[in-house]
N, C-alpha and C. Protein backbone atom coordinates (compact mmCIF):
# COMPACT_ATOMS: atom_id res chain seq x y z
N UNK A 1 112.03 229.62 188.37
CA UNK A 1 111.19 229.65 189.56
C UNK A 1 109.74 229.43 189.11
N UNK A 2 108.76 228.52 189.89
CA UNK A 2 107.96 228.13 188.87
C UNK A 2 106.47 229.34 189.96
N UNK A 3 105.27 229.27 189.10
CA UNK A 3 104.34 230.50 189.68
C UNK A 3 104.05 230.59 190.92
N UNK A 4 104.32 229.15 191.57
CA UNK A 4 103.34 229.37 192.69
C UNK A 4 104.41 229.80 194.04
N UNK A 5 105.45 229.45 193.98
CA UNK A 5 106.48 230.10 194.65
C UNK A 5 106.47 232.39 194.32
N UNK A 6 106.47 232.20 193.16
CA UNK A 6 106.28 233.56 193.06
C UNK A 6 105.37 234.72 193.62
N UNK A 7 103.95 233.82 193.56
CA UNK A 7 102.75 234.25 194.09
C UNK A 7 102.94 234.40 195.38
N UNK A 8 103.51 232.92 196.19
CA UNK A 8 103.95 233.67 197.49
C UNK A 8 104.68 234.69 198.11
N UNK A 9 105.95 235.00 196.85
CA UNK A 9 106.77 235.92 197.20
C UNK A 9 106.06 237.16 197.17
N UNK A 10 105.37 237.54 196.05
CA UNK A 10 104.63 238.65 195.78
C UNK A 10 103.56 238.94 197.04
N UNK A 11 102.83 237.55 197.58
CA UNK A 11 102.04 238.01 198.27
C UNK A 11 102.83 238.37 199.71
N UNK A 12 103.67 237.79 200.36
CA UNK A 12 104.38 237.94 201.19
C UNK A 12 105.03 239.71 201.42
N UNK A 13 105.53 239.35 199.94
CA UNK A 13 106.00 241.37 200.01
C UNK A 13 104.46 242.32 200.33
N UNK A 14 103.51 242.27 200.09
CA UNK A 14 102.80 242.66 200.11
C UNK A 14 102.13 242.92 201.23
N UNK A 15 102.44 242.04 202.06
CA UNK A 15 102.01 242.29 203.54
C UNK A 15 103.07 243.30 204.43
N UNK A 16 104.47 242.76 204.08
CA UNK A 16 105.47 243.66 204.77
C UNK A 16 105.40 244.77 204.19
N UNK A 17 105.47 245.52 203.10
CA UNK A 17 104.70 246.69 202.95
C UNK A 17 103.34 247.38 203.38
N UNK A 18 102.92 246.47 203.95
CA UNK A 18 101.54 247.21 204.67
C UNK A 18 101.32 247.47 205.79
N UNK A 19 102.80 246.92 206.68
CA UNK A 19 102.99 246.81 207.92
C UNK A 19 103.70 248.38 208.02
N UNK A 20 104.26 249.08 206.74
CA UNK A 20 104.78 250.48 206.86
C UNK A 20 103.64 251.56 207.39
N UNK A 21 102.12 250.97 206.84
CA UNK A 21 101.26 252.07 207.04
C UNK A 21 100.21 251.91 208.46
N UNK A 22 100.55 250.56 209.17
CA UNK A 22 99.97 250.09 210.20
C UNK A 22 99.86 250.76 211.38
N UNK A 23 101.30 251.38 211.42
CA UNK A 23 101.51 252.59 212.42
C UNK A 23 100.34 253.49 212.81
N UNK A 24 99.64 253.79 211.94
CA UNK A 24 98.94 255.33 211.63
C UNK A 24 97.28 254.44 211.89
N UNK A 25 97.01 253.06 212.49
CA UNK A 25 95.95 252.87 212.06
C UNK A 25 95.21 252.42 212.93
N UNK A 26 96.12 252.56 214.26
CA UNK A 26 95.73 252.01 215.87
C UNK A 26 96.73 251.28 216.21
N UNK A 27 96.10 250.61 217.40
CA UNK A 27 96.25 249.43 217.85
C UNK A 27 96.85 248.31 217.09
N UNK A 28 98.13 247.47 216.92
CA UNK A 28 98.74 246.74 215.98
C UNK A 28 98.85 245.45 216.91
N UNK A 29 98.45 243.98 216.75
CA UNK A 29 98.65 242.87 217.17
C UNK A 29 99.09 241.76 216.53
N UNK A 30 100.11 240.75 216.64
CA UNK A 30 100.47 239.62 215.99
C UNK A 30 99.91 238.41 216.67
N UNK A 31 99.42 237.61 216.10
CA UNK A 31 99.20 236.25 216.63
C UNK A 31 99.77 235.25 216.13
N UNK A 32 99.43 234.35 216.09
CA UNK A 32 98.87 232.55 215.84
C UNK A 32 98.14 231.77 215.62
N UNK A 33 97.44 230.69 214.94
CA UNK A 33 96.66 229.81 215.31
C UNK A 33 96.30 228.85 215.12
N UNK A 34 95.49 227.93 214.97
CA UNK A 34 95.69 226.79 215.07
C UNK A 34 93.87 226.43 213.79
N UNK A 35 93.51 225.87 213.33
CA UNK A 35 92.33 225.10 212.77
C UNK A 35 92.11 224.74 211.66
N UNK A 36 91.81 225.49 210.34
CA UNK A 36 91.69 225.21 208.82
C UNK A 36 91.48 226.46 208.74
N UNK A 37 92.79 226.57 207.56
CA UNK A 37 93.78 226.06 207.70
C UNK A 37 94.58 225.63 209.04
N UNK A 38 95.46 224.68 209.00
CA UNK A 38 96.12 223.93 210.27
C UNK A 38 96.79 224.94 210.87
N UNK A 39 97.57 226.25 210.47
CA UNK A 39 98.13 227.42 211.17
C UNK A 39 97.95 228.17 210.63
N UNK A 40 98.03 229.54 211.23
CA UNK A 40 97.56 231.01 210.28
C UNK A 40 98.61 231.57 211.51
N UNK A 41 99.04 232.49 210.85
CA UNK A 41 100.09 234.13 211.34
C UNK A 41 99.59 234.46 211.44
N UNK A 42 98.73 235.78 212.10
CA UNK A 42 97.63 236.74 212.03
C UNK A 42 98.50 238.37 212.21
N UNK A 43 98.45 239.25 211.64
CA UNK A 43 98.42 240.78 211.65
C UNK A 43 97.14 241.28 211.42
N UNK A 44 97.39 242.40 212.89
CA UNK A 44 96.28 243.00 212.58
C UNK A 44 96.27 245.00 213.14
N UNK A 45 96.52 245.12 211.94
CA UNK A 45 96.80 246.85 212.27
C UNK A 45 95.32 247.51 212.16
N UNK A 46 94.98 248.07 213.29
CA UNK A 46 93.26 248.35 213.85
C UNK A 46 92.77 247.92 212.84
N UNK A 47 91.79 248.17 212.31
CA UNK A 47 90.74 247.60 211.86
C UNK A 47 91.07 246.75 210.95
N UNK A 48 92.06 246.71 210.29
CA UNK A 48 92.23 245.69 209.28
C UNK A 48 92.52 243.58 210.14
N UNK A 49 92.32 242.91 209.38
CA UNK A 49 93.03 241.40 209.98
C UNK A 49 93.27 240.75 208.81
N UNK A 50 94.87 240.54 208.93
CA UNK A 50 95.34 239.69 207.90
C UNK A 50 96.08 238.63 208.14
N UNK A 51 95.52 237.43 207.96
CA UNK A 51 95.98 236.03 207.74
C UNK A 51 96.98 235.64 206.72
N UNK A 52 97.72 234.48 207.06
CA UNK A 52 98.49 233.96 206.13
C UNK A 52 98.87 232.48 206.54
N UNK A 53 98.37 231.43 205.84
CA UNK A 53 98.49 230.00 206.95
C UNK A 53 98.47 229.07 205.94
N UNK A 54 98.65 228.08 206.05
CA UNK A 54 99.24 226.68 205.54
C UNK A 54 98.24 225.85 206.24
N UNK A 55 97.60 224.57 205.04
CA UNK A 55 97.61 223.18 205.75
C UNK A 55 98.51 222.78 205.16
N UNK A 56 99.01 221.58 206.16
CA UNK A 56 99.64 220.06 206.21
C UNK A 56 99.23 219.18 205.90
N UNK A 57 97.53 218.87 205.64
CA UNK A 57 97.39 217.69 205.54
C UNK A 57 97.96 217.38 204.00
N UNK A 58 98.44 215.78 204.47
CA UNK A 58 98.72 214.87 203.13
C UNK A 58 98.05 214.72 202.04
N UNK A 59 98.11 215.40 200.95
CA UNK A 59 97.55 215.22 199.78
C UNK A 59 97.05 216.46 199.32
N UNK A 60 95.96 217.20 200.45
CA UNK A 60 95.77 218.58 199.97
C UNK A 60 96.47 219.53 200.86
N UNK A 61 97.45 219.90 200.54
CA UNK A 61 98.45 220.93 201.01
C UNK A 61 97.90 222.06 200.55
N UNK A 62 97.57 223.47 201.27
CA UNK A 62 97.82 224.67 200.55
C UNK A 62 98.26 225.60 201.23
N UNK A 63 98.40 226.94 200.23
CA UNK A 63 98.85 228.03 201.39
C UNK A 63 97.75 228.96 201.05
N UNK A 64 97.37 230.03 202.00
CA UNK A 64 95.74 230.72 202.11
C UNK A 64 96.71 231.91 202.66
N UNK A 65 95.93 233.01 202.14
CA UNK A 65 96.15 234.63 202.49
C UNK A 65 94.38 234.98 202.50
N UNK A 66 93.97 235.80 203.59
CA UNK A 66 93.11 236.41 204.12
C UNK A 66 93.09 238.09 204.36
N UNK A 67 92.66 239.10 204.12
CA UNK A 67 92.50 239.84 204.00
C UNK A 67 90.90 240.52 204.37
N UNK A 68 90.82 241.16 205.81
CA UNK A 68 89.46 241.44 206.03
C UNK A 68 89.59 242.85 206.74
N UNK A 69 88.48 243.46 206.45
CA UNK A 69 88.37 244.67 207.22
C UNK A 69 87.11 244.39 208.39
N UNK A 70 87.28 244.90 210.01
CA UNK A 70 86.55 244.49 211.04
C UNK A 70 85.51 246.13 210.98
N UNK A 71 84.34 245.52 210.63
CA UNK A 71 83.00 246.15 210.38
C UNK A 71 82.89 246.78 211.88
N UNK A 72 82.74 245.91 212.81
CA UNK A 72 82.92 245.58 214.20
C UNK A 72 83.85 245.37 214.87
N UNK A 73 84.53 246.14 215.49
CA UNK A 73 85.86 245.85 215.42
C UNK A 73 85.95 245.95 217.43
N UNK A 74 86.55 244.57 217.58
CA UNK A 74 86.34 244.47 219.52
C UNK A 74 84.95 245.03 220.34
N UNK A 75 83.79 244.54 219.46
CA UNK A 75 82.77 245.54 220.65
C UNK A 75 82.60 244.33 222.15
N UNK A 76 82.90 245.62 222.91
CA UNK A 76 83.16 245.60 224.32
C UNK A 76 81.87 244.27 224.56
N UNK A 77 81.71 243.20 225.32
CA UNK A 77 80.63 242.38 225.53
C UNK A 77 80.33 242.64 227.52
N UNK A 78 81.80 242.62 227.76
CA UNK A 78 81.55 242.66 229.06
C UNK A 78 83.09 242.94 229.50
N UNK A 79 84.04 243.16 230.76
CA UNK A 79 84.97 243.89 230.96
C UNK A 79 86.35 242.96 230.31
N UNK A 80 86.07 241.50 230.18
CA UNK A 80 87.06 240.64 229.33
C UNK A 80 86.71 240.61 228.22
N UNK A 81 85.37 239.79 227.78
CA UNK A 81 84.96 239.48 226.25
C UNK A 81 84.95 240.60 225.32
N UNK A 82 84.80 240.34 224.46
CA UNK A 82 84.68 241.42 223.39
C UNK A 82 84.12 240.53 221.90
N UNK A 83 83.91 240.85 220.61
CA UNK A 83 83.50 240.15 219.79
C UNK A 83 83.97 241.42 218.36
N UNK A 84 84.05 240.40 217.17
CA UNK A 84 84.19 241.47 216.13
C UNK A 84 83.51 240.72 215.15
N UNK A 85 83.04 241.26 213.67
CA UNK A 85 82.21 241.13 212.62
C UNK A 85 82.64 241.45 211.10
N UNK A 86 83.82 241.18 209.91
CA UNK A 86 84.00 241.84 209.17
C UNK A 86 83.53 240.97 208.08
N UNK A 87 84.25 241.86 207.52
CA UNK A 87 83.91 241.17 205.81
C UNK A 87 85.30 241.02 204.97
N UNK A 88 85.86 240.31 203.94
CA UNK A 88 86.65 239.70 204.07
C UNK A 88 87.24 239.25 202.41
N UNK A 89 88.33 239.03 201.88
CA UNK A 89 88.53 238.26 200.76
C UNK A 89 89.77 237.43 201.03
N UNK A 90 89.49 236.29 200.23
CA UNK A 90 90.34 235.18 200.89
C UNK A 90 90.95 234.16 199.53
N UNK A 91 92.08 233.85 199.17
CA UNK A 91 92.42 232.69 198.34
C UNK A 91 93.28 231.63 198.93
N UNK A 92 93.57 230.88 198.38
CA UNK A 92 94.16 229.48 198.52
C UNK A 92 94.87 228.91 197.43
N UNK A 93 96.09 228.91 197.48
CA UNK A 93 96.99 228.05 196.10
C UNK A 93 97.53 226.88 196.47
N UNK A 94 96.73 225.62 196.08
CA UNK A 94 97.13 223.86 196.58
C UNK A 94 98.05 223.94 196.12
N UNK A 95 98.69 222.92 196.69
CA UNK A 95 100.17 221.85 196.18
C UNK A 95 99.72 220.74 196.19
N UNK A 96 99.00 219.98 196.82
CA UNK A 96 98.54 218.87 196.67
C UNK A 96 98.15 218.13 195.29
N UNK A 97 98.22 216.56 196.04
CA UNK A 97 97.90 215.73 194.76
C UNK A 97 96.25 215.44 194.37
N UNK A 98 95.53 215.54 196.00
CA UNK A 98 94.25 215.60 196.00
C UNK A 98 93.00 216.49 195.53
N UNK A 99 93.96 217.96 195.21
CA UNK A 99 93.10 219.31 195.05
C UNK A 99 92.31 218.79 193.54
N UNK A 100 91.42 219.72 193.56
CA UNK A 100 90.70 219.83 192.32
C UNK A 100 91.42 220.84 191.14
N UNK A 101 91.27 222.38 192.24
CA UNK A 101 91.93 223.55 191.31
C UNK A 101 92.71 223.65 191.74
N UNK A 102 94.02 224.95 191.07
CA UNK A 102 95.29 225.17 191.86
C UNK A 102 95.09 226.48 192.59
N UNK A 103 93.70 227.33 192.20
CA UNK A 103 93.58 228.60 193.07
C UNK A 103 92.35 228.75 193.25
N UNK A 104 91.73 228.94 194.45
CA UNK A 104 90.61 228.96 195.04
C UNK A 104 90.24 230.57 195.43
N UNK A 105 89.06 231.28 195.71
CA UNK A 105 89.45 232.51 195.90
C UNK A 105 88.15 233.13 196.44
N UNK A 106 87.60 234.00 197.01
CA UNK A 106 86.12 234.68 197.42
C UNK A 106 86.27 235.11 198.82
N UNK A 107 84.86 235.78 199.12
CA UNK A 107 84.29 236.54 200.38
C UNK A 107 84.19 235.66 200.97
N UNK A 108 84.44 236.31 202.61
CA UNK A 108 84.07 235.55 203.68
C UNK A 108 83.21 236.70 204.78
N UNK A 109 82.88 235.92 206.19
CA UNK A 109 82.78 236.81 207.15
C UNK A 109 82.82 236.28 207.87
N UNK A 110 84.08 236.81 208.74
CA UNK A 110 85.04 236.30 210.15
C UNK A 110 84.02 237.14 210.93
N UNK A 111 83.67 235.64 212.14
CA UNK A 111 83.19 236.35 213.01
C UNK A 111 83.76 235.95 214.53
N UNK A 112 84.17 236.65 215.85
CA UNK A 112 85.19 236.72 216.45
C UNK A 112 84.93 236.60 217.84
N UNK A 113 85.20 235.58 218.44
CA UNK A 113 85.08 236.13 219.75
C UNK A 113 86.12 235.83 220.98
N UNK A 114 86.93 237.35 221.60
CA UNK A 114 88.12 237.31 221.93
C UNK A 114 87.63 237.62 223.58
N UNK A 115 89.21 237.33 224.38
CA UNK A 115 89.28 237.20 225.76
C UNK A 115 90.33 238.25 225.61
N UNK A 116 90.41 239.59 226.46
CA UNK A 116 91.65 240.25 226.89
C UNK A 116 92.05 239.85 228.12
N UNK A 117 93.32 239.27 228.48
CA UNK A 117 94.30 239.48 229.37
C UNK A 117 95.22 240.13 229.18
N UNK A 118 95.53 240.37 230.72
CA UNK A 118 96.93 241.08 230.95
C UNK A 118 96.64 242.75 230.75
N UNK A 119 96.02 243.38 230.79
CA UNK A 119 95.25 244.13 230.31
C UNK A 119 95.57 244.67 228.79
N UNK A 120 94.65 243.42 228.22
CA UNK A 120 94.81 243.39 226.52
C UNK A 120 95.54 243.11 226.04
N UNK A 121 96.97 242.87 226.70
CA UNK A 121 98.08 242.64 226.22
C UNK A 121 98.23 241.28 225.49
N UNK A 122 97.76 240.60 226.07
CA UNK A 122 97.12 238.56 225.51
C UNK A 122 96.00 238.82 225.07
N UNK A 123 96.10 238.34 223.83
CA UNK A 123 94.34 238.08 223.76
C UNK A 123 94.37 236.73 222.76
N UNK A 124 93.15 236.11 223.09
CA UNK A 124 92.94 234.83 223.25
C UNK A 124 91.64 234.84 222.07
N UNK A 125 91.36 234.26 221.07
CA UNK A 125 90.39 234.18 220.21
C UNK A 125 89.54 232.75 219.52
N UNK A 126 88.41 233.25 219.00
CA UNK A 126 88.33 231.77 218.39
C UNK A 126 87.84 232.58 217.36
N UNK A 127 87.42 232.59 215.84
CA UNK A 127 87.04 233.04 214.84
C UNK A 127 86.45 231.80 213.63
N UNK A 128 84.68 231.58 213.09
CA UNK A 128 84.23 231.58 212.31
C UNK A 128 84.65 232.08 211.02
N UNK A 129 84.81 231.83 210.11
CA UNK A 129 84.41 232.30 208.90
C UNK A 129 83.69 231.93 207.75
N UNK A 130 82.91 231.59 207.66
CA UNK A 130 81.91 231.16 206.28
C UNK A 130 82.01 231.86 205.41
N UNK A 131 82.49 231.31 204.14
CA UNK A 131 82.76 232.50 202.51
C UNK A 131 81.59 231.30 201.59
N UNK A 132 81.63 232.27 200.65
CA UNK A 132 81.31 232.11 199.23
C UNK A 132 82.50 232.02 197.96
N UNK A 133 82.82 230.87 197.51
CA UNK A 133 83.67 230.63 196.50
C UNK A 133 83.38 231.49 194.81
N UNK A 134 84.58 232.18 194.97
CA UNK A 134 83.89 233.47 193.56
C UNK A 134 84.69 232.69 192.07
N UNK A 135 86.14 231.56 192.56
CA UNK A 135 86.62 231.32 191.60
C UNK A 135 87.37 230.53 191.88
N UNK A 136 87.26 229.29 191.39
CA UNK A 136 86.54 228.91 189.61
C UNK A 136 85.27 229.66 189.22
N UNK A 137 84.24 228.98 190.15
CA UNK A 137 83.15 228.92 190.08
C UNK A 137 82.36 229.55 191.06
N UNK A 138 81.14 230.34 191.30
CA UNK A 138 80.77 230.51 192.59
C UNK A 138 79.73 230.05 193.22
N UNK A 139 80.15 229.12 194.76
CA UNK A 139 79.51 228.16 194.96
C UNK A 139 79.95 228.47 196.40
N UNK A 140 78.91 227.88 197.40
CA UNK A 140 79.07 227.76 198.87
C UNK A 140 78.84 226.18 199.22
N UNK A 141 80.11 226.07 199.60
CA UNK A 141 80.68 224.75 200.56
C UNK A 141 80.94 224.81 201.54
N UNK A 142 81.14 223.69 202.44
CA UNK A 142 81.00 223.40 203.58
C UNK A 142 83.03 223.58 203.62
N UNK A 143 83.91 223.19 202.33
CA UNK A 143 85.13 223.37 202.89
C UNK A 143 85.52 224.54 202.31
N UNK A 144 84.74 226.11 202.30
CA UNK A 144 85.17 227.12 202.74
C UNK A 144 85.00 227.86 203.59
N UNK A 145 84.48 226.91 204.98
CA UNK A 145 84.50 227.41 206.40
C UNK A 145 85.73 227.40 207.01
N UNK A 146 86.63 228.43 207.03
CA UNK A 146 87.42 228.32 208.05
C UNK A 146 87.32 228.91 209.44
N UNK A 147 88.27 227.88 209.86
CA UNK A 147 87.88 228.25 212.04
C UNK A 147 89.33 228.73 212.59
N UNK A 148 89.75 229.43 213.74
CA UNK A 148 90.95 229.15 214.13
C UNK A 148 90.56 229.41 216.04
N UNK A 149 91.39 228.57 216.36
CA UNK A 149 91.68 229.09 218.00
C UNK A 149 93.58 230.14 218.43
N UNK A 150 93.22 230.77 218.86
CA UNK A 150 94.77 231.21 218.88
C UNK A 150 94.73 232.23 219.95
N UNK A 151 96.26 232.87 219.61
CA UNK A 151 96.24 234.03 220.66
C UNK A 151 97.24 235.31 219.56
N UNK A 152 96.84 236.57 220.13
CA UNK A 152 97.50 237.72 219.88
C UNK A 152 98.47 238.24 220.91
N UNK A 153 99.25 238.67 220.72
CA UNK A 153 100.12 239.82 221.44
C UNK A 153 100.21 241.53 221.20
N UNK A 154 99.68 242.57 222.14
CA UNK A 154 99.79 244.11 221.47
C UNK A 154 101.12 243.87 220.86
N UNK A 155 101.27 244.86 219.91
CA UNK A 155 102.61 244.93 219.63
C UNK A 155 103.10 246.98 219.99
N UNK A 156 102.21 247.62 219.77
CA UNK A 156 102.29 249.06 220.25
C UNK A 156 101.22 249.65 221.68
């Protein structure tokens, strides 16, 4: 089995074990979404938000795990909107033929701004994130902005 399959397995277990302690931590929501990366899963047991998403595009393929804690977590804007603010660590392991490195890795800060429907039960988002690249090298680029549009579902 060669590393980078492994890394996913490892990172994968790693989330379903964290979903044991989610219970105890609020409010728990699953989503979706859609931008750069091309899809992301989203969990998010209260304050924490954790990503896990894939691009498609041809040549630079990767898979990205996100990991952020919400500083700000839903402040109320008005009786639908709401907005959140965290801080964040994030990597990326290409498959592609186009990539430079095979693991990309650093801080970000997702910044959020959601619609409740249904009362909260839907919620509807778009999320910023601008990071700083810690490794290889640390450097700020324009392609470690990720965006997503999507939606959540409560789950408790």
């Amino acid at each position: 089995m060669n590393k980078k399959m492994i890394l996913i397995l490892v990172l994968l277990s790693l989330i379903s074990g964290f979903s044991v302690f989610a219970e105890s931590l609020g409010e728990t929501r699953l989503g979706f979404g859609f931008g750069m990366p091309n899809t992301v899963l989203l969990f998010q047991p209260g304050p924490y938000d954790i990503k896990v998403g894939y691009d498609f595009t041809e040549g630079s393929e990767y898979f990205f795990l996100n990991g952020s804690y919400m500083v700000i977590n839903s402040r109320p804007i008005n009786e639908i909107f709401s907005g959140t603010l965290g801080i964040g660590l994030f990597g990326k392991v290409s498959f592609g033929d186009e990539n430079e490195n095979d693991f990309i890795g650093g801080l970000n800060i997702p910044m959020t701004g959601e619609a409740a429907l249904l009362d909260g039960f839907l919620e509807l988002f778009a999320t910023v994130a601008p990071a700083v690249e810690l490794f290889p090298k640390p450097v700020f680029t324009t392609r470690a902005i990720s965006w997503w549009i999507g939606f959540s579902i409560m789950l408790d």
